[in-house]
Protein backbone atom coordinates (compact mmCIF):
# COMPACT_ATOMS: atom_id res chain seq x y z
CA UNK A 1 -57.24 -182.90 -82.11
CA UNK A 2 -59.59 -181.69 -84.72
CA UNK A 3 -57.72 -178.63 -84.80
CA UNK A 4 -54.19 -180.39 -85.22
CA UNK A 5 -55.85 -182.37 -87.93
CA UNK A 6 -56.88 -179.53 -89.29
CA UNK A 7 -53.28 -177.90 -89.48
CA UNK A 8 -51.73 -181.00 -90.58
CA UNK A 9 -54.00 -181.11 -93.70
CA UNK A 10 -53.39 -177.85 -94.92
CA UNK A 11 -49.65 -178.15 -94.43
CA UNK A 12 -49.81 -181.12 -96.48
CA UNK A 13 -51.53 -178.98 -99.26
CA UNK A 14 -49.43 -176.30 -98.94
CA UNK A 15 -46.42 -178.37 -99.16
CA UNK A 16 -47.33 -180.59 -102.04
CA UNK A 17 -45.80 -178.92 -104.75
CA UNK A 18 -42.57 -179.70 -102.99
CA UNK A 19 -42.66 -183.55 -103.16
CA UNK A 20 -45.14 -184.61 -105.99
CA UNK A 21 -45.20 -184.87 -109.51
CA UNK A 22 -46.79 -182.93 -112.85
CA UNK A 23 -49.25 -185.82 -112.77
CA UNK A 24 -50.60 -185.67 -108.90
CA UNK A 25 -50.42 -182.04 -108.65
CA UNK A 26 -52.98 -181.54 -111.53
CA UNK A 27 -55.29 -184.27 -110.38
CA UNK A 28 -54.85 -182.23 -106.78
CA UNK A 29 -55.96 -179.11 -108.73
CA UNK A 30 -59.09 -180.68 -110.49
CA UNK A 31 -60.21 -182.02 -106.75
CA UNK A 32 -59.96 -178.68 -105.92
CA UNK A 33 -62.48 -177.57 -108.36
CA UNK A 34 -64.53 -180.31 -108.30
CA UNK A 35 -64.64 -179.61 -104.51
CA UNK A 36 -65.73 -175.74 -104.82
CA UNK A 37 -68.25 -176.54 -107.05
CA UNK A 38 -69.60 -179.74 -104.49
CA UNK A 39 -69.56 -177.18 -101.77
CA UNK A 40 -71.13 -174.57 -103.88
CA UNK A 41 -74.33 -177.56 -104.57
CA UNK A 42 -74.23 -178.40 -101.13
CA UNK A 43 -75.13 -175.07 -99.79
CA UNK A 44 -78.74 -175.82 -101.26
CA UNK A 45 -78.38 -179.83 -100.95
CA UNK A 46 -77.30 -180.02 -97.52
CA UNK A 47 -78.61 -176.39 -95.83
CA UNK A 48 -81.15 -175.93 -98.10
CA UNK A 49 -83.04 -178.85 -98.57
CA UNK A 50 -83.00 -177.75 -102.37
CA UNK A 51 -81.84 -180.91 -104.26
CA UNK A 52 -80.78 -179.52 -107.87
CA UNK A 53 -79.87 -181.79 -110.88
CA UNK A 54 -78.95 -178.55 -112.80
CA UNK A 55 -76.14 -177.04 -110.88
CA UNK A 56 -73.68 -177.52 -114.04
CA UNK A 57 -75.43 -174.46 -115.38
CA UNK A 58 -73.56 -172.24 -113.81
CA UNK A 59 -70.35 -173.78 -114.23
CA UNK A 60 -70.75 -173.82 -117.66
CA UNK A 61 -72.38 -170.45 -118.08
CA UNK A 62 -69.02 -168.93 -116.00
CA UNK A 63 -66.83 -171.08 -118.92
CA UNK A 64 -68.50 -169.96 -121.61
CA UNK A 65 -68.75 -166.53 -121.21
CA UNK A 66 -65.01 -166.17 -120.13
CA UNK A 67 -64.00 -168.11 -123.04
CA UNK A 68 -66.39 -166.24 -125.35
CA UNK A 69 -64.75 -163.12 -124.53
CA UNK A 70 -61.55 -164.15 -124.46
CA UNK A 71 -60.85 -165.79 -127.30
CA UNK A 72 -63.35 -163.50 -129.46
CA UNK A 73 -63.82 -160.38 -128.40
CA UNK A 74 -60.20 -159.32 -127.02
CA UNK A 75 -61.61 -159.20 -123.15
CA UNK A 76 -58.66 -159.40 -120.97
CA UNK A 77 -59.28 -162.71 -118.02
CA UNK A 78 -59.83 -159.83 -115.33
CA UNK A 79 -62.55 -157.83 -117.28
CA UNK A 80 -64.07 -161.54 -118.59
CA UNK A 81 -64.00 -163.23 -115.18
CA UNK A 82 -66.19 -160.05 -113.80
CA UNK A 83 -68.52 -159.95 -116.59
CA UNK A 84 -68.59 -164.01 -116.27
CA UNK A 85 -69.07 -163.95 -112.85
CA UNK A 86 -71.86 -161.22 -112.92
CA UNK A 87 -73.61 -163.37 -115.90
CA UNK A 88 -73.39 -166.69 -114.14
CA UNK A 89 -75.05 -164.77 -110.64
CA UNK A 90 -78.09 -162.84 -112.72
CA UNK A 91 -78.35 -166.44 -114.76
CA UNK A 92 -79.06 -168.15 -110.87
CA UNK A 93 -81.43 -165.62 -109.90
CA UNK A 94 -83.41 -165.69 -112.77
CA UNK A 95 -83.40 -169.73 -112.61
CA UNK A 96 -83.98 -169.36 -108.67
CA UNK A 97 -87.33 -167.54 -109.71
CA UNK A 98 -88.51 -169.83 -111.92
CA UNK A 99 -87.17 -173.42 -109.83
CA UNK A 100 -88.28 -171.99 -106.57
CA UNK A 101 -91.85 -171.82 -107.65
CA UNK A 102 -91.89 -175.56 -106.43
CA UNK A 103 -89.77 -177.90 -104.52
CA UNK A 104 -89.08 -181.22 -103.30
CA UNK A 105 -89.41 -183.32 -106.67
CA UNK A 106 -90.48 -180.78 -108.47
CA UNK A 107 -87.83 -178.08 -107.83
CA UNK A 108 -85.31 -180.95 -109.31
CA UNK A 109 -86.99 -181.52 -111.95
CA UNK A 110 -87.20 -177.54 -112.99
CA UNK A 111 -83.38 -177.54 -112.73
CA UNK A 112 -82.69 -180.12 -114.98
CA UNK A 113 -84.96 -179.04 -117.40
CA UNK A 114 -83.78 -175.55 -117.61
CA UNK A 115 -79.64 -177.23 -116.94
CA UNK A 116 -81.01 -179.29 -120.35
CA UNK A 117 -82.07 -176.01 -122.66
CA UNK A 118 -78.89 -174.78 -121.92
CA UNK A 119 -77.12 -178.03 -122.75
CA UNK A 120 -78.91 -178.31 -125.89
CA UNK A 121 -78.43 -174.45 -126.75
CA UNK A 122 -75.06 -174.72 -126.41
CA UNK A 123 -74.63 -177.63 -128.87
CA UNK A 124 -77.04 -175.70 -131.45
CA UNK A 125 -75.75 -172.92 -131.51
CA UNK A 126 -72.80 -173.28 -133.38
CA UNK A 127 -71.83 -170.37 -134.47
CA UNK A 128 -71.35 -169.18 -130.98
CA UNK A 129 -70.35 -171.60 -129.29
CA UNK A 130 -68.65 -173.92 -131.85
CA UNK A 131 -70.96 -176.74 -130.97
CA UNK A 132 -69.49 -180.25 -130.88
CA UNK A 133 -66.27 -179.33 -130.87
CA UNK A 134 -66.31 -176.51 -128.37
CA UNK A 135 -64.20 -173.87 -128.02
CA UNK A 136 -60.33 -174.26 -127.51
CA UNK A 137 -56.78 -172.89 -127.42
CA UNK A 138 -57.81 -170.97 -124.10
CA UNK A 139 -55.64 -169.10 -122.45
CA UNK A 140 -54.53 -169.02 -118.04
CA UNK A 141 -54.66 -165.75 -116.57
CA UNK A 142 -51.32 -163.96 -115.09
CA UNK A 143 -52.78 -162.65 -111.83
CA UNK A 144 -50.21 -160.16 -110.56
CA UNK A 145 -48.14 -160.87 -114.02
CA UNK A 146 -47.27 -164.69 -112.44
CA UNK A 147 -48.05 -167.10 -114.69
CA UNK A 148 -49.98 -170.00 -114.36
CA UNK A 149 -49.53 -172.57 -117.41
CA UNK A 150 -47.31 -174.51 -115.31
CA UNK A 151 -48.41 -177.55 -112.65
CA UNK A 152 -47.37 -175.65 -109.25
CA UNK A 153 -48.55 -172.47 -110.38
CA UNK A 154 -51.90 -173.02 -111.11
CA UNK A 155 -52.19 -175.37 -108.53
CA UNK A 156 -51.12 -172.71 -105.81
CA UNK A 157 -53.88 -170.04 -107.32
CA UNK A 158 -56.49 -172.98 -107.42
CA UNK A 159 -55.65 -173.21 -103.51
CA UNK A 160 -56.26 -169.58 -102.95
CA UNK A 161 -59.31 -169.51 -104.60
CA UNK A 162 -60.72 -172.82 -102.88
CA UNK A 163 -59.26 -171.73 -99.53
CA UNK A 164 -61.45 -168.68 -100.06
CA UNK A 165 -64.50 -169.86 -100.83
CA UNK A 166 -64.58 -172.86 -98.30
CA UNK A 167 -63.89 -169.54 -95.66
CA UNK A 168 -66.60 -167.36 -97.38
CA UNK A 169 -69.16 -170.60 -97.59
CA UNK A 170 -68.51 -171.16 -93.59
CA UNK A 171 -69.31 -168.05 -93.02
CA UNK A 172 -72.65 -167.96 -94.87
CA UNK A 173 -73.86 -171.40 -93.27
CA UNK A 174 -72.32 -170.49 -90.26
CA UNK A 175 -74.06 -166.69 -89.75
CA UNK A 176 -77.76 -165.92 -88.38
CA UNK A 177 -78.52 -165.94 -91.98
CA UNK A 178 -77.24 -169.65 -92.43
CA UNK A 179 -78.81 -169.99 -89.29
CA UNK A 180 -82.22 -169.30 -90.81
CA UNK A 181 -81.95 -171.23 -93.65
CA UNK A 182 -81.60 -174.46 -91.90
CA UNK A 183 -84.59 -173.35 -90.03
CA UNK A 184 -86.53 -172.91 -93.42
CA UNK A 185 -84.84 -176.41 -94.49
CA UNK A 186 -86.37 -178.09 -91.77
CA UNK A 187 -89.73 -176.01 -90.31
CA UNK A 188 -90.38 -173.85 -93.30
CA UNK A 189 -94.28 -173.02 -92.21
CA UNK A 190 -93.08 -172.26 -88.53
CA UNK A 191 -90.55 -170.13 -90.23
CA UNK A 192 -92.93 -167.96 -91.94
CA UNK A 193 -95.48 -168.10 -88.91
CA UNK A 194 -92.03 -165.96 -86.99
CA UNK A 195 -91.84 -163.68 -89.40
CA UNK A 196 -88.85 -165.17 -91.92
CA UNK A 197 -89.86 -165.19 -95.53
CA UNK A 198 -88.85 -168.63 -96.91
CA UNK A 199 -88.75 -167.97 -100.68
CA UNK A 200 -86.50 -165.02 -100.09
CA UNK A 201 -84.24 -167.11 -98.31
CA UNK A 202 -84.16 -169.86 -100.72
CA UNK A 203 -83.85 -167.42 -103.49
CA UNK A 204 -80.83 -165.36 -102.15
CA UNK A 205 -79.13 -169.28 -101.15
CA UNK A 206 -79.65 -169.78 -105.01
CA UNK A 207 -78.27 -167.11 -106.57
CA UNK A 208 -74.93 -167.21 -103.71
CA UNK A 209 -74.85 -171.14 -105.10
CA UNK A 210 -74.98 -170.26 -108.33
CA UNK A 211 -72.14 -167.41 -107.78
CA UNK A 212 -69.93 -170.10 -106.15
CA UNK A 213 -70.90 -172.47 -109.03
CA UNK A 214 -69.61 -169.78 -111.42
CA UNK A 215 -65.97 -169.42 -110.12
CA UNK A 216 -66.01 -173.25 -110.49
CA UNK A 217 -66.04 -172.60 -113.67
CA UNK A 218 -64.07 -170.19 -114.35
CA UNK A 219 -61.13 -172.01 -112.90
CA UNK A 220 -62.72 -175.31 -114.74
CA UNK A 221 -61.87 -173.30 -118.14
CA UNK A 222 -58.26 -171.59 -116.93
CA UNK A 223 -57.39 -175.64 -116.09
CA UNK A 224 -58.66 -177.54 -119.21
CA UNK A 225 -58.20 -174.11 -121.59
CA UNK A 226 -61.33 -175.71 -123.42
CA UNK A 227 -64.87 -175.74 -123.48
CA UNK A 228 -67.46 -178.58 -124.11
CA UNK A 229 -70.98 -178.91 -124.24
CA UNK A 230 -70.60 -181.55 -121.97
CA UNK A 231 -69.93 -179.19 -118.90
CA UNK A 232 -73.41 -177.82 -118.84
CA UNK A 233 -74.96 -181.52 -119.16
CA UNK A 234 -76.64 -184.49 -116.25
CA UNK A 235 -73.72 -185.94 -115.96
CA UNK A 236 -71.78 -183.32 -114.49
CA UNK A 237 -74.86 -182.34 -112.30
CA UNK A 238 -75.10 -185.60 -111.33
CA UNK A 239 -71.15 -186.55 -110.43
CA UNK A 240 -71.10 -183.36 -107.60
CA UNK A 241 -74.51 -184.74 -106.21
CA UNK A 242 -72.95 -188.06 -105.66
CA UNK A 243 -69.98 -186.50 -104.65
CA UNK A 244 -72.32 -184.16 -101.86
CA UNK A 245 -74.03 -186.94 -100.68
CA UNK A 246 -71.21 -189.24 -100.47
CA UNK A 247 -69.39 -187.05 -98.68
CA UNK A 248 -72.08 -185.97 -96.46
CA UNK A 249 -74.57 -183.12 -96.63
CA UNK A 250 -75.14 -180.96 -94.49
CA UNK A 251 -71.15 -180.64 -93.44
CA UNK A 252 -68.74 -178.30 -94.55
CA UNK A 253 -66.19 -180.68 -94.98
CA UNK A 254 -68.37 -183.65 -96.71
CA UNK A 255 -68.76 -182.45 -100.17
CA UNK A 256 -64.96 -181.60 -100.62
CA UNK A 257 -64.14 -185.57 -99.73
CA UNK A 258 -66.94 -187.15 -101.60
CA UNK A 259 -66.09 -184.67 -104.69
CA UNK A 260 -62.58 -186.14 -104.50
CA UNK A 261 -63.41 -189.49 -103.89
CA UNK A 262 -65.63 -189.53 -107.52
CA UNK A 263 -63.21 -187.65 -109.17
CA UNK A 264 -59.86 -190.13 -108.02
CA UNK A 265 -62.33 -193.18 -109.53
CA UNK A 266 -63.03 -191.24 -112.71
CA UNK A 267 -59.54 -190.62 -113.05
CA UNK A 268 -57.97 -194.03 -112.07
CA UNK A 269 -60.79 -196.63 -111.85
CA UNK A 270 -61.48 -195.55 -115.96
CA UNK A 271 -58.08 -196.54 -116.59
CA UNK A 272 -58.74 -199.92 -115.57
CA UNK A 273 -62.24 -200.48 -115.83
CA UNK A 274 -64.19 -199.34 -119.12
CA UNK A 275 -67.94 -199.04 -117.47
CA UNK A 276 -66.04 -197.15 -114.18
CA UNK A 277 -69.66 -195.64 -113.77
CA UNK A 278 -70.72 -198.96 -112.41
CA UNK A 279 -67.76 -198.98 -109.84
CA UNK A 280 -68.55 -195.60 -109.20
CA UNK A 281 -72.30 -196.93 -108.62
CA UNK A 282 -71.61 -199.90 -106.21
CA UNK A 283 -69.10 -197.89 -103.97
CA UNK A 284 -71.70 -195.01 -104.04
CA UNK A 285 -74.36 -198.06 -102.72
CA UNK A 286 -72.00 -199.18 -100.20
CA UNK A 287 -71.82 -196.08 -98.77
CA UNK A 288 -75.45 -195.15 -98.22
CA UNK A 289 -75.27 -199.25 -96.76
CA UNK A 290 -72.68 -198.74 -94.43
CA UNK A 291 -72.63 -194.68 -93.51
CA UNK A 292 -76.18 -193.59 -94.62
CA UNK A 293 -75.42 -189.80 -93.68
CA UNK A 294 -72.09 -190.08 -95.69
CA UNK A 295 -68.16 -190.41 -95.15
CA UNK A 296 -67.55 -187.71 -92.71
CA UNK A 297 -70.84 -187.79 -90.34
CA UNK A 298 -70.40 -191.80 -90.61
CA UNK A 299 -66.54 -191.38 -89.56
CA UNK A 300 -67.28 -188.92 -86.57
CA UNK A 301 -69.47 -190.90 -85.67
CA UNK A 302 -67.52 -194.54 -85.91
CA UNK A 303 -64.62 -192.42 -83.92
CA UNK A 304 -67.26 -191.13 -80.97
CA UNK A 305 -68.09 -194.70 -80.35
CA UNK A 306 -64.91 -195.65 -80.03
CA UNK A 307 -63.79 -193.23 -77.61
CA UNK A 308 -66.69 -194.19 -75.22
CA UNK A 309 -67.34 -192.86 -72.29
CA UNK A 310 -65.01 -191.82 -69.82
């Protein structure tokens, strides 16, 4: 059944271009993002044990170096996303040096200190990055000369690209390596005392977050062709946290739910409500009440009990 589920999902994805509007196939291709970069946090929230409050970083490092370089230096998107890409990677391992010098409480508070100096670089600089009002008039990329400005275009490449990393992410967690990690995550000193090295562990999960976290943003920037501050700041740290937890860590599948479960309130509740934080708030609190381990564990688990025993 899960299987069938499974198929029926991604035909429905596949096939939603065919029967929805301009309006719901954007808001499809921004939970698509949002859900990359959720999975991309969850790999150290959920199998690392490494909760960060500074993983907008690295989207907004990806962004800003692919706008940069487009819209000033003549870069072409496949030469920018490469140098972006590379950037955003050596950016998370020299962060996963410094954060991983500590942990629990600690470790999250490293990360949002060093998520904040880039915040607050990136609104004082001005001259580079145009401050306040960020940079705009961004360009999409034409991968294979197909363009993407329009709705079922983009949406289709954001598919590929999500498809891809949810596969390549699976793998990771799902490998000897993945394997070891939840062992650090949970045992770290009986880890060591087998042979494992826990800081190398933690520091290679890091910098493969922080490259997952950078191809959020690069398709963050190719969506919104525009760059703000704003992308590198608590908030957005905080929203695919919620959206992690909500979901449920630890799951491949959590993140991607509770990422588009924030994002549908941000994008309808706000048209209804003006403080749709607080609504985002109590169903966040009702969700810890009622599934403490998130949606997806708390669903699996509502469905096993119903099925019984045989």
């Amino acid at each position: 059944m899960k299987w069938v589920a499974a198929f029926l999902f991604a035909a429905f994805l596949v096939c939603l271009p065919s029967f929805a509007g301009d309006f719901y196939i954007n808001l499809a291709s921004q939970i698509l993002i949002a859900a990359v970069f959720a999975l991309s946090l969850n790999l150290l929230v959920g199998f690392g044990g490494m909760t960060s409050l500074g993983h907008a970083s690295f989207l907004g490092v990806a962004a800003y170096i692919s706008a940069l370089l487009t819209s000033r230096y003549g870069f072409g998107h496949g030469p920018a996303a490469i140098v972006a890409i590379a950037g955003t990677t050596a950016t998370a391992a020299v962060f996963g040096v410094i954060a991983l010098r500590a942990s629990g409480l600690g470790f999250l508070m490293i990360t949002l200190a060093l998520s904040q100096v880039l915040w607050g670089l990136a609104y004082r600089m001005s001259n580079v990055t145009n401050g306040d009002n960020g940079i705009a008039s961004l360009t999409r990329p034409m991968p294979l000369g197909i363009s993407l400005d329009g709705a079922a275009s983009f949406y289709w490449f954001a598919l590929v690209v999500a498809a891809v990393a949810f596969l390549m992410m699976t793998m990771f967690v799902s490998s000897s390596f993945g394997s070891s990690l939840k062992g650090v995550r949970d045992q770290p000193r009986r880890m060591a005392a087998l042979g494992f090295n826990p800081w190398m562990i933690r520091w290679i999960t890091f910098i493969y977050a922080g490259f997952w976290g950078g191809v959020a943003g690069l398709l963050y920037v190719y969506y919104n062709k525009y760059i703000h501050p704003t992308s590198l700041s608590t908030t957005s740290s905080a929203e695919a946290l919620l959206g992690v937890i909500a979901g449920g860590s630890g799951t491949l599948t959590g993140p991607a739910v509770g990422a588009a479960l924030v994002l549908l309130l941000k994008n309808y509740a706000s048209a209804y409500v003006e403080r749709w934080n607080m609504l985002l708030g109590l169903v966040f609190l009702i969700i810890v009440l009622v599934m403490p381990t998130g949606i997806v564990p708390g669903l699996s688990k509502l469905l096993n009990r119903r099925k019984g025993p045989r």
